[in-house]
Protein backbone atom coordinates (compact mmCIF):
# COMPACT_ATOMS: atom_id res chain seq x y z
CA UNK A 1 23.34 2.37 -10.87
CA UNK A 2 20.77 2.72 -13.86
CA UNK A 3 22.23 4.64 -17.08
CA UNK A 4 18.24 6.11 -18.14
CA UNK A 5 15.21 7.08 -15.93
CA UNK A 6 12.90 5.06 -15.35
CA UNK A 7 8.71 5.99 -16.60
CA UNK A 8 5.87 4.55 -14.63
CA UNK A 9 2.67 4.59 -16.37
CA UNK A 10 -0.88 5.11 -13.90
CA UNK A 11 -1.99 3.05 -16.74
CA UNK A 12 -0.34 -0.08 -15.58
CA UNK A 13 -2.26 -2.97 -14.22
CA UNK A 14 0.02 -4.73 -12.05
CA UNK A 15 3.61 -3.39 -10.37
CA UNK A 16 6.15 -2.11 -12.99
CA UNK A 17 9.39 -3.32 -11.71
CA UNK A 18 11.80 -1.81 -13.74
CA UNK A 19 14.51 -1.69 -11.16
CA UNK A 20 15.43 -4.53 -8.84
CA UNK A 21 14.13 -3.97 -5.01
CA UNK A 22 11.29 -0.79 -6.14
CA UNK A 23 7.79 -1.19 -7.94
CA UNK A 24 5.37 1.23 -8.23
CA UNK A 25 1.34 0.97 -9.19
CA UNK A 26 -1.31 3.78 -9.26
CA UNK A 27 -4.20 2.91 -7.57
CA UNK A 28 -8.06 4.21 -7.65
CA UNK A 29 -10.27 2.91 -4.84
CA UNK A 30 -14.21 4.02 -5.10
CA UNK A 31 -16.25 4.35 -1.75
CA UNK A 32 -17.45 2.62 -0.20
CA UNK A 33 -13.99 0.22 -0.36
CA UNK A 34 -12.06 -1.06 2.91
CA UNK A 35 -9.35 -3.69 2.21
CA UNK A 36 -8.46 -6.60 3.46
CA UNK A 37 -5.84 -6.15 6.36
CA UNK A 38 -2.17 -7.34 4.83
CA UNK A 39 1.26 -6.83 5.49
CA UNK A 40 4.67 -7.53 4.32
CA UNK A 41 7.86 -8.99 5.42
CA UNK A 42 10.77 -7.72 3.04
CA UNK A 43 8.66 -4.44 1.13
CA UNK A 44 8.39 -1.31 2.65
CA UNK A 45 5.11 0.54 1.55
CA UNK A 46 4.72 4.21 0.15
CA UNK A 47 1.32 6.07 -0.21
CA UNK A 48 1.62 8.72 -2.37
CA UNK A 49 -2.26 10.81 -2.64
CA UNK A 50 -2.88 11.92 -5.52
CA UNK A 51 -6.56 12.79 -5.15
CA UNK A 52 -9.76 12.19 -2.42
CA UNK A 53 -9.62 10.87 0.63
CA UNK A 54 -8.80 7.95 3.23
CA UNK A 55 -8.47 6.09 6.13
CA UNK A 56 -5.21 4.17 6.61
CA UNK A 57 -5.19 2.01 9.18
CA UNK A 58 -1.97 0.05 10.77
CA UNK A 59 -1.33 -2.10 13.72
CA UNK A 60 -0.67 -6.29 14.16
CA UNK A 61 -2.63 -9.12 11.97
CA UNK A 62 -4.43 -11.28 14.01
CA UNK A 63 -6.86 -14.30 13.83
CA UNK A 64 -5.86 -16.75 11.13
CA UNK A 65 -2.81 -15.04 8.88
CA UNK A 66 -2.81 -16.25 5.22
CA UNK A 67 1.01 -16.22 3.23
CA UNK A 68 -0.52 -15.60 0.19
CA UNK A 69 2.69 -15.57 -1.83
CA UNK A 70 5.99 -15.72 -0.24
CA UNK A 71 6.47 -12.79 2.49
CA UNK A 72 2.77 -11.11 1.25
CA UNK A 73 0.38 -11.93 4.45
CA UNK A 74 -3.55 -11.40 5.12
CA UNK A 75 -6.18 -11.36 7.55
CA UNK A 76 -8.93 -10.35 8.19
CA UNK A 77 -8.86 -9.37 11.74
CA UNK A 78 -6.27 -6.99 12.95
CA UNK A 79 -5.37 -4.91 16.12
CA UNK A 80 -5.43 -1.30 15.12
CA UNK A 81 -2.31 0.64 16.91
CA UNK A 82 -2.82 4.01 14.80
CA UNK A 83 -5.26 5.62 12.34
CA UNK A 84 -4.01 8.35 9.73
CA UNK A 85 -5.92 9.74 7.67
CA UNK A 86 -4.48 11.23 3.85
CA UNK A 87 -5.59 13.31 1.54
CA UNK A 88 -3.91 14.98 -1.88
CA UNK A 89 -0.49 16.13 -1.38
CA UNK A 90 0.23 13.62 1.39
CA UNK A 91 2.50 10.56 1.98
CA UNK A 92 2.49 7.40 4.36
CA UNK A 93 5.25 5.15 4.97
CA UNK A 94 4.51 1.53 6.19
CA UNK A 95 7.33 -0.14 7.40
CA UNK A 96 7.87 -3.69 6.36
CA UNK A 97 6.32 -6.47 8.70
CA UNK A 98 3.56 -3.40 9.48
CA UNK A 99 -0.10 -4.38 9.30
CA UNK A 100 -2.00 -2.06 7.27
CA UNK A 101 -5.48 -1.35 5.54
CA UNK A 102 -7.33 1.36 3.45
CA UNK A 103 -10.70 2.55 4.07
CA UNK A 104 -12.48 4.83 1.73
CA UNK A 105 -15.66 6.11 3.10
CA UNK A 106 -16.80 8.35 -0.20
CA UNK A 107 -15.76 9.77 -3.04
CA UNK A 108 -12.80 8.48 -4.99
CA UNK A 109 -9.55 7.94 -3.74
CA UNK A 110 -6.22 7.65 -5.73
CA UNK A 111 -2.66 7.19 -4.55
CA UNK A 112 0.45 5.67 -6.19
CA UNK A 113 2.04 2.59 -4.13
CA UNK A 114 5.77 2.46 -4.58
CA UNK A 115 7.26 -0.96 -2.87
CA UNK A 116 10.29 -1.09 -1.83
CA UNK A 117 12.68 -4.01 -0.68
CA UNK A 118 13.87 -4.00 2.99
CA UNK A 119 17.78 -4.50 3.03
């Protein structure tokens, strides 16, 4: 159990992980901006909105799957089970081992991405 909170900054550039098995990152994606499908086999994903607008698509990777670090996988085909889309005030959960992609068709979308470790 931690003795002190713990401060992320949405000034960060890369995932503050200040305690083991959670990270967290603020992102800002500007329209037009869809990512490249990924998923992951031991982190859990969180979308947190904190302003605009998106598209989150989830579903299975297909074609040819690259491990781009160990358990972190991409494609850039993917079958697309469900569609949500998220605005400010809003939350999405991807399970680990879930496909998933953003798509930001205008404006300026921000969310914070908290990872956490499957057990």
């Amino acid at each position: 159990m931690a003795d002190r909170a713990i401060k992320c900054s949405a000034n960060s550039l890369d995932f503050a992980q200040k305690v083991a098995g959670f990270s967290a990152k603020a992102v800002e994606l500007k329209a037009p901006f869809s990512g490249r499908p990924e998923a992951h086999r031991n982190q859990h994903d969180l979308y947190v909105v904190i302003s605009g607008k998106a598209k989150v698509k989830t579903g299975e990777l297909t074609g040819k799957v690259d491990e781009i670090s160990e358990g972190e996988y991409r494609s850039d085909e993917m079958i697309v089970n469900e569609e949500h889309t998220l605005q400010i005030g809003e939350s999405l959960l991807i399970p680990a081992g879930l496909a998933h992609t953003v798509i930001v068709e205008s404006g300026v979308f921000a969310q914070w991405v908290f990872k956490i470790d499957k057990r």
